[in-house]
Protein backbone atom coordinates (compact mmCIF):
# COMPACT_ATOMS: atom_id res chain seq x y z
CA UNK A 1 4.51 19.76 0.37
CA UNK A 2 7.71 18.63 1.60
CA UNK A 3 8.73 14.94 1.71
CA UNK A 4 12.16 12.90 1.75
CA UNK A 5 13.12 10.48 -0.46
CA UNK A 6 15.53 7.88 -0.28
CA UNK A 7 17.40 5.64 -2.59
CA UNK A 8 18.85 2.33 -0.31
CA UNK A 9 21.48 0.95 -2.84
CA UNK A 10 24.10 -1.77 -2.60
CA UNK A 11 26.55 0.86 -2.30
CA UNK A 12 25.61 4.61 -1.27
CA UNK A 13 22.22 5.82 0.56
CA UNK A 14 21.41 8.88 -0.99
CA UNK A 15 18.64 11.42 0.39
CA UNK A 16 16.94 14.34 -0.93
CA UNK A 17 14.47 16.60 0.03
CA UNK A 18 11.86 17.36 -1.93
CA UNK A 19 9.65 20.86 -1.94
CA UNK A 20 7.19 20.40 -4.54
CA UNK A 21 9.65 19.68 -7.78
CA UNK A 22 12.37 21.57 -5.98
CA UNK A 23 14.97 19.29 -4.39
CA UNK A 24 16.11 21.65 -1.26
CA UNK A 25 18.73 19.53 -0.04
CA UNK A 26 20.80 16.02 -0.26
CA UNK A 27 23.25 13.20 1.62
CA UNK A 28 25.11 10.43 0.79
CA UNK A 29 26.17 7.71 2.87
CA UNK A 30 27.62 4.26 2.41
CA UNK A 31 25.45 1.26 2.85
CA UNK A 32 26.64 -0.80 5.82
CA UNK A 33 28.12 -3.91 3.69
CA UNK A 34 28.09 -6.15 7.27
CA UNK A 35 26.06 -6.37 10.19
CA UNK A 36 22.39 -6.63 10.14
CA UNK A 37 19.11 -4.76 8.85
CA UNK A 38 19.46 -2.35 11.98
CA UNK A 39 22.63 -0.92 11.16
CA UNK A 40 21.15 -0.51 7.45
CA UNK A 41 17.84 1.33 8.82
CA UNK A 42 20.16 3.16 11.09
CA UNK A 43 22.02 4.58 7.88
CA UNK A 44 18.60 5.63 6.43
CA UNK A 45 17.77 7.46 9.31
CA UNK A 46 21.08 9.39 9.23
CA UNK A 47 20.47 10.29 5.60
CA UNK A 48 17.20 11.67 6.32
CA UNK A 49 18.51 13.64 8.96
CA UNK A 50 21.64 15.03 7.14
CA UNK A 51 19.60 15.93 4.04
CA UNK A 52 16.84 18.01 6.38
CA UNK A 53 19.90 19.67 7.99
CA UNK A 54 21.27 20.60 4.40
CA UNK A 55 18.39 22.05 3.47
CA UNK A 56 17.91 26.04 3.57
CA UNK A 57 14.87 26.70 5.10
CA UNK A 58 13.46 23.20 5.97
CA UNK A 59 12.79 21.98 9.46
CA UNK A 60 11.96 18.58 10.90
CA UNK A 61 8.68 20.11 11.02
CA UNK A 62 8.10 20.60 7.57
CA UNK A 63 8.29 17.08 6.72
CA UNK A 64 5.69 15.25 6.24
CA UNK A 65 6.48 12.12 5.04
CA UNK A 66 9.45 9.72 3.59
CA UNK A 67 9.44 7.75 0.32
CA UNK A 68 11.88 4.87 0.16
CA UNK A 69 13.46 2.79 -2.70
CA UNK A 70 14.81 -0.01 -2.25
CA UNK A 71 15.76 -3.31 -3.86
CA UNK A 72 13.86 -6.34 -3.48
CA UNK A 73 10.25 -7.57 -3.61
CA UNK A 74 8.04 -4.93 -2.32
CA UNK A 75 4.48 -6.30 -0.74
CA UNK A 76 2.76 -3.86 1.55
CA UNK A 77 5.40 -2.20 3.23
CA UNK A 78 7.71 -5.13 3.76
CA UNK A 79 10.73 -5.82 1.64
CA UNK A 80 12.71 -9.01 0.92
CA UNK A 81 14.74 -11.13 -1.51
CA UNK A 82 17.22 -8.06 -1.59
CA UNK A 83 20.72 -10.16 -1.31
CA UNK A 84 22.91 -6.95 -1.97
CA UNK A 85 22.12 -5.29 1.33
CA UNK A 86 22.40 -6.95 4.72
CA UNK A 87 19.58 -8.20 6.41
CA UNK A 88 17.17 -7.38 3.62
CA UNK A 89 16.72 -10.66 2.72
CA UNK A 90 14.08 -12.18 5.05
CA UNK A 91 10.96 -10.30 5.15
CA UNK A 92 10.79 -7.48 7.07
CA UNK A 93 8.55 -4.33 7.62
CA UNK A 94 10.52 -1.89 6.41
CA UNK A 95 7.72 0.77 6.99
CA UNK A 96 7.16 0.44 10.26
CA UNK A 97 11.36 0.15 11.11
CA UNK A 98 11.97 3.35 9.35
CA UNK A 99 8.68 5.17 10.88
CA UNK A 100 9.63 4.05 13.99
CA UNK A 101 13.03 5.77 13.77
CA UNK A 102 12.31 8.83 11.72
CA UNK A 103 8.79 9.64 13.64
CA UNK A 104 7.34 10.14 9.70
CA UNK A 105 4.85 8.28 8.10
CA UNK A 106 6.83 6.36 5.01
CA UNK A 107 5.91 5.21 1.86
CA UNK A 108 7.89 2.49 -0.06
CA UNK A 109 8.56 0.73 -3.43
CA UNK A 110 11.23 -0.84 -5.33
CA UNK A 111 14.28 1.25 -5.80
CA UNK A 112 14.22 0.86 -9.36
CA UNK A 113 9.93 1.79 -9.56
CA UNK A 114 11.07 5.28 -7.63
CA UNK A 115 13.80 5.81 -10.42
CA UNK A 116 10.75 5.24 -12.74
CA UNK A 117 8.48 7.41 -11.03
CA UNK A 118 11.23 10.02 -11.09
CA UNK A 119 11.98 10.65 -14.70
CA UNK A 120 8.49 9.91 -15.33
CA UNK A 121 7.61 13.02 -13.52
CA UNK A 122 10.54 15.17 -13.52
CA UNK A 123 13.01 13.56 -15.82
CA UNK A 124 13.12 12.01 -19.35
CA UNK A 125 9.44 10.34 -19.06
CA UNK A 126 7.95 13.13 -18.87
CA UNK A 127 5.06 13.75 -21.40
CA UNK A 128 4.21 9.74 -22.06
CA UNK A 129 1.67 7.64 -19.81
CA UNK A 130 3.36 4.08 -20.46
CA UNK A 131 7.52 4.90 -19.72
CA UNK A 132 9.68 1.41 -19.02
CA UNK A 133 12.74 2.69 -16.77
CA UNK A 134 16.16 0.46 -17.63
CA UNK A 135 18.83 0.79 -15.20
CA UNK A 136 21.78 -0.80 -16.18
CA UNK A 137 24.50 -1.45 -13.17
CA UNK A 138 25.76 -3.92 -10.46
CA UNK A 139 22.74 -5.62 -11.95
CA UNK A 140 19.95 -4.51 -14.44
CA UNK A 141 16.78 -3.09 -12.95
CA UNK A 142 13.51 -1.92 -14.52
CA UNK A 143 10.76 0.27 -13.64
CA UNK A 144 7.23 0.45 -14.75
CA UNK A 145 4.83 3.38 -15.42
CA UNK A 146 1.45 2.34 -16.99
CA UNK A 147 -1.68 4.56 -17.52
CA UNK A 148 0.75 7.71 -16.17
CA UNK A 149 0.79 5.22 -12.75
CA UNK A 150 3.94 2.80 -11.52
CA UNK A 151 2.75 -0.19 -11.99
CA UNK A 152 4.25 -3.43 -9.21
CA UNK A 153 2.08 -6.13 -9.97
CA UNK A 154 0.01 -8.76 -8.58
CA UNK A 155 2.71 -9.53 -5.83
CA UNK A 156 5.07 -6.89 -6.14
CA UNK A 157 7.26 -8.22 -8.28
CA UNK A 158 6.66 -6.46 -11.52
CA UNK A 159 9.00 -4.80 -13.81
CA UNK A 160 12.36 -7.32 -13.41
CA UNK A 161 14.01 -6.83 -16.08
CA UNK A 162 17.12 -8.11 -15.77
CA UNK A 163 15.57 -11.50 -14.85
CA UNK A 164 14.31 -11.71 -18.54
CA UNK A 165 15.17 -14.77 -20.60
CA UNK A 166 16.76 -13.49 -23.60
CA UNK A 167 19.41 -16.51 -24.43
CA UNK A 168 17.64 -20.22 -23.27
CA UNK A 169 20.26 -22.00 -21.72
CA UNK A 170 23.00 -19.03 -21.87
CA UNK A 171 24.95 -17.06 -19.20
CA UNK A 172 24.78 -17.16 -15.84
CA UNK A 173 24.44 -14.83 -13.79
CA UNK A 174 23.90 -14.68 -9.43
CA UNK A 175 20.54 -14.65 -8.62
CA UNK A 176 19.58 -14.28 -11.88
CA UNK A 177 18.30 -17.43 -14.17
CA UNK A 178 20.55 -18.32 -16.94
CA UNK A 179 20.68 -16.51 -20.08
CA UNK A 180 18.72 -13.30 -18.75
CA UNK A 181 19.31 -9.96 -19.62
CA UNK A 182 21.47 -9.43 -16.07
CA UNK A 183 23.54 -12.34 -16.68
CA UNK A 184 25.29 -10.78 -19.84
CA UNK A 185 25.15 -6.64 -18.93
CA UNK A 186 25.07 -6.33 -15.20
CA UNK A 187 28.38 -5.08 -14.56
CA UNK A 188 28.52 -8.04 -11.77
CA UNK A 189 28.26 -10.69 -14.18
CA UNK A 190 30.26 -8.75 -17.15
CA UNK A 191 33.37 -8.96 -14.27
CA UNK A 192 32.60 -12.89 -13.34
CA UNK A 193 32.58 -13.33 -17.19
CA UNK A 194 36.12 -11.75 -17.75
CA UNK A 195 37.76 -13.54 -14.90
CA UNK A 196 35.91 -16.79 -16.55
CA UNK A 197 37.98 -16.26 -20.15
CA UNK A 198 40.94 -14.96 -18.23
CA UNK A 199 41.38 -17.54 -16.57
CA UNK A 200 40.91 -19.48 -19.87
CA UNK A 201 43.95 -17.80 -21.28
CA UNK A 202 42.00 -15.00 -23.44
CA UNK A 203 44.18 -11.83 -23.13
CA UNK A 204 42.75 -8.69 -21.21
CA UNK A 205 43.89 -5.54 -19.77
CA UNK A 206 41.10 -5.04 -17.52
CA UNK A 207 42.52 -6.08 -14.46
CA UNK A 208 45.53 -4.24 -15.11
CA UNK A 209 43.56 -1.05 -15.59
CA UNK A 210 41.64 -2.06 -11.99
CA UNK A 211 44.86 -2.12 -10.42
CA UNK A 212 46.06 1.65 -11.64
CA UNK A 213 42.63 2.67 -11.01
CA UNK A 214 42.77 1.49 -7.45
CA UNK A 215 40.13 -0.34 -7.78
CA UNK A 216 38.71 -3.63 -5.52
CA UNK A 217 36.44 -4.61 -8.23
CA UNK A 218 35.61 -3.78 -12.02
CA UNK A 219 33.33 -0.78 -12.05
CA UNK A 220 31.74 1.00 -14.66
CA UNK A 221 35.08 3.30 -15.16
CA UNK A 222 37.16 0.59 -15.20
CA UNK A 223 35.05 -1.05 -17.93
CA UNK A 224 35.32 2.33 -19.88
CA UNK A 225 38.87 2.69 -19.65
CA UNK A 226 39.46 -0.85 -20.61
CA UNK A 227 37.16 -0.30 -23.97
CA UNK A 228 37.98 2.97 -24.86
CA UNK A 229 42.02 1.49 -24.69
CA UNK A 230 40.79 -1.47 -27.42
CA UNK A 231 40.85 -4.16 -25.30
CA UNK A 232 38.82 -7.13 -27.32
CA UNK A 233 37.33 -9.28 -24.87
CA UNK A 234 35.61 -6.09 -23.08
CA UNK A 235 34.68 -4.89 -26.70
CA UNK A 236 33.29 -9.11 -26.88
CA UNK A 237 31.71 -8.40 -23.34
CA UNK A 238 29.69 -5.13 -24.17
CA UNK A 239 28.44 -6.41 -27.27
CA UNK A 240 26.76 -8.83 -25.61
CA UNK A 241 25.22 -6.68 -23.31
CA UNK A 242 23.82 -4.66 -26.04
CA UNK A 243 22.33 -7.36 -27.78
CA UNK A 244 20.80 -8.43 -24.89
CA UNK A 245 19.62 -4.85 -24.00
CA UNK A 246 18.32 -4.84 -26.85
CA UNK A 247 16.50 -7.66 -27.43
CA UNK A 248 14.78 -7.57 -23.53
CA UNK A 249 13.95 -4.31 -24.20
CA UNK A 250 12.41 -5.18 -27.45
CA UNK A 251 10.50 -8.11 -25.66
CA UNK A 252 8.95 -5.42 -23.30
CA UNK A 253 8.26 -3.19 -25.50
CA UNK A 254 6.29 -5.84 -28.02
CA UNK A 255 3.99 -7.37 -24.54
CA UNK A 256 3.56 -3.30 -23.15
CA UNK A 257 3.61 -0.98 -25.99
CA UNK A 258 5.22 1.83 -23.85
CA UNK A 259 5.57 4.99 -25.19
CA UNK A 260 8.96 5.72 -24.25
CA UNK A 261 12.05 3.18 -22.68
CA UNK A 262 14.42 5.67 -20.54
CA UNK A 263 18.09 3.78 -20.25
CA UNK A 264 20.35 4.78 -17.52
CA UNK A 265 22.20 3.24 -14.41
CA UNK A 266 25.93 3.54 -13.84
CA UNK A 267 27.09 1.54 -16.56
CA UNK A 268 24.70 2.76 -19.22
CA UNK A 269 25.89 6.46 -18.07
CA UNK A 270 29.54 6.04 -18.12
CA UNK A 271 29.27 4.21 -21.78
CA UNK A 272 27.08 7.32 -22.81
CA UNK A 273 24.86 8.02 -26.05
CA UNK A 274 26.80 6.43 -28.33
CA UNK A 275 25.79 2.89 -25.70
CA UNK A 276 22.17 3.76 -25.76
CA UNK A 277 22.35 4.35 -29.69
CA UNK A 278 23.26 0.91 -30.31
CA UNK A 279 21.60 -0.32 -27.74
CA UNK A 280 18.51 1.27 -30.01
CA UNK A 281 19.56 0.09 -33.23
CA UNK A 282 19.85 -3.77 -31.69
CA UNK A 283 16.27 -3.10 -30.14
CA UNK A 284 14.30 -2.04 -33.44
CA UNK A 285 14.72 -5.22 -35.44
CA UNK A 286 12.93 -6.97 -32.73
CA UNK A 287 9.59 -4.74 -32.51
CA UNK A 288 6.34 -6.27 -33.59
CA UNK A 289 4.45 -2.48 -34.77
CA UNK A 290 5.43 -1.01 -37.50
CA UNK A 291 6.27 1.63 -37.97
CA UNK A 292 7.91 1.58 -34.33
CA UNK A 293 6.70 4.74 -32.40
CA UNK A 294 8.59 3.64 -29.25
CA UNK A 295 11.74 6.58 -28.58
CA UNK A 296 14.51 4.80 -26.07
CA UNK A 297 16.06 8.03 -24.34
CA UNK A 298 18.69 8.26 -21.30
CA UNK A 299 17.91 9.14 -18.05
CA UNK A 300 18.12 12.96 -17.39
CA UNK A 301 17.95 12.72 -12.91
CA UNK A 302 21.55 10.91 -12.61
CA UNK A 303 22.22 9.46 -8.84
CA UNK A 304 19.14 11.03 -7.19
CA UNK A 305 16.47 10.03 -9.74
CA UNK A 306 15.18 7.00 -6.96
CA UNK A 307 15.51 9.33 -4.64
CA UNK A 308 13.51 11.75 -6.14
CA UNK A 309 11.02 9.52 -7.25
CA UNK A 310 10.74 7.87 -3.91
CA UNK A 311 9.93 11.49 -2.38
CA UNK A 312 7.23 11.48 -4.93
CA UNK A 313 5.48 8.39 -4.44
CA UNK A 314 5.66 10.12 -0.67
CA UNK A 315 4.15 13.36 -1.34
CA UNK A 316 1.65 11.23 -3.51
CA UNK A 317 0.67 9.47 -0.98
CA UNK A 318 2.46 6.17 -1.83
């Protein structure tokens, strides 16, 4: 069976196709950052279109459907809530916009369940029925898979990670409520906080090292470079992600007992296995079962892991 999947980010759409576990071809565009939800589906469609035409062998024809991930609250084929990509916000039937388009029948979910779904099947989940996905980025996602099946919830909202409470009464974060795992290791709120204790008078380099990177904002990189060159208030700033990391995942580990917690997501990537080993070693105090038999692992599908999983959940049949 061949299906599309696509990954609808704050940043890059990225498309693959899918041929059974065989991805046969891929795109990447940017995400509109203005105009409205059409010019967003548009992109989609172009994706889905420029990762058929990359694709040795594979028609329009073959296709039979198209998995989607995007962010958001997913209910029944409508998304919302998704403040990071225009027009996503009010409710809309995201289904039925891209089926429209495409002239395939699509399937959708969170962009952060696909990623789930993806190394669950294909990636680093792979062998374990109850995997919680961690993506740690702009913001901090989190995917569920219980029972070997991604699991949304009652209203679509499961799996939130980020939106954990792991500090009462402690950072904010946008969107986020205060003191939740987001607020101290989304990359979003790890840049608000710097400019906060610059502009305080606390010392950094990181700014500088945005400006020789070229940079209009702090990413991941930028982060990197600024830690790996000893800057203190970034080394202040990642430890605090970590223990929060740590103790969220702990948290969800101690209400799920999942087998396995996969960790990846830009910033989690670009800090690498030396990251996720402390980010292990703050989790394990926290665990109620002893001995723990919870493994935390990094994510093996890079970019195209939600895109992957989203053609998944398609060829499953959503």
């Amino acid at each position: 069976m061949v299906t599309v999947g696509v990954d609808l980010g704050g940043t890059n759409v990225y498309a693959v196709v899918l041929d059974g576990d065989q991805v046969r071809g891929r795109a990447k565009l940017r995400t509109p950052v203005t105009g409205d939800r059409g010019d967003v589906v548009a992109v989609i469609g172009a994706a889905i279109k420029d990762a058929i035409a990359a694709s040795e062998g594979v028609k329009d024809k073959h296709v039979t459907a198209v998995g989607i991930g995007t962010p958001g609250v997913v209910i029944e084929g409508t998304v919302g809530g998704a403040a990071n990509v225009p027009g996503f916000v009010e409710r809309f039937s995201i289904t039925q916009a891209v089926g429209e388009m495409s002239g395939y029948p699509v399937h959708v979910t969170n962009d952060v369940t696909a990623a789930a779904i993806g190394e669950h099947r294909l990636g680093a989940g792979q062998g374990v029925d109850h995997l919680l996905a961690v993506f740690v980025g702009t913001g901090v996602g989190g995917g569920l898979i219980l029972g070997g099946r991604p699991y949304e919830g009652g209203s679509g909202g499961a799996g939130e990670f980020g939106h954990m409470v792991v500090r009462q009464g402690g950072a904010t974060a946008p969107g986020s409520p205060r003191g939740s795992v987001e607020a101290y290791a989304g990359r979003r709120a790890i840049e608000l906080a710097a400019q906060r204790a610059r502009s305080a008078g606390t010392p950094t380099i990181l700014f500088d090292v945005m400006a020789e990177k070229g940079k209009p904002r702090v990413t991941s990189g930028v982060l990197k470079e600024a830690y790996d060159r000893g800057d203190p208030l970034v080394a202040d700033l990642i430890d605090d992600a970590i223990e929060a990391l740590g103790a969220g995942v702990a948290s969800a580990v101690n209400l799920l007992d999942v087998d396995r917690v996969v960790l990846g997501g830009g910033l989690a990537d670009k800090f690498g296995p030396r990251f996720r080993a402390r980010v292990d070693a703050a989790m394990r105090p926290n665990l109620f079962l002893f001995p723990p038999r919870v493994e935390l692992v990094g994510a093996a599908l890079g970019d195209e892991g939600g895109a992957i999983g989203a053609a998944l959940l398609a060829s499953e049949g959503g």
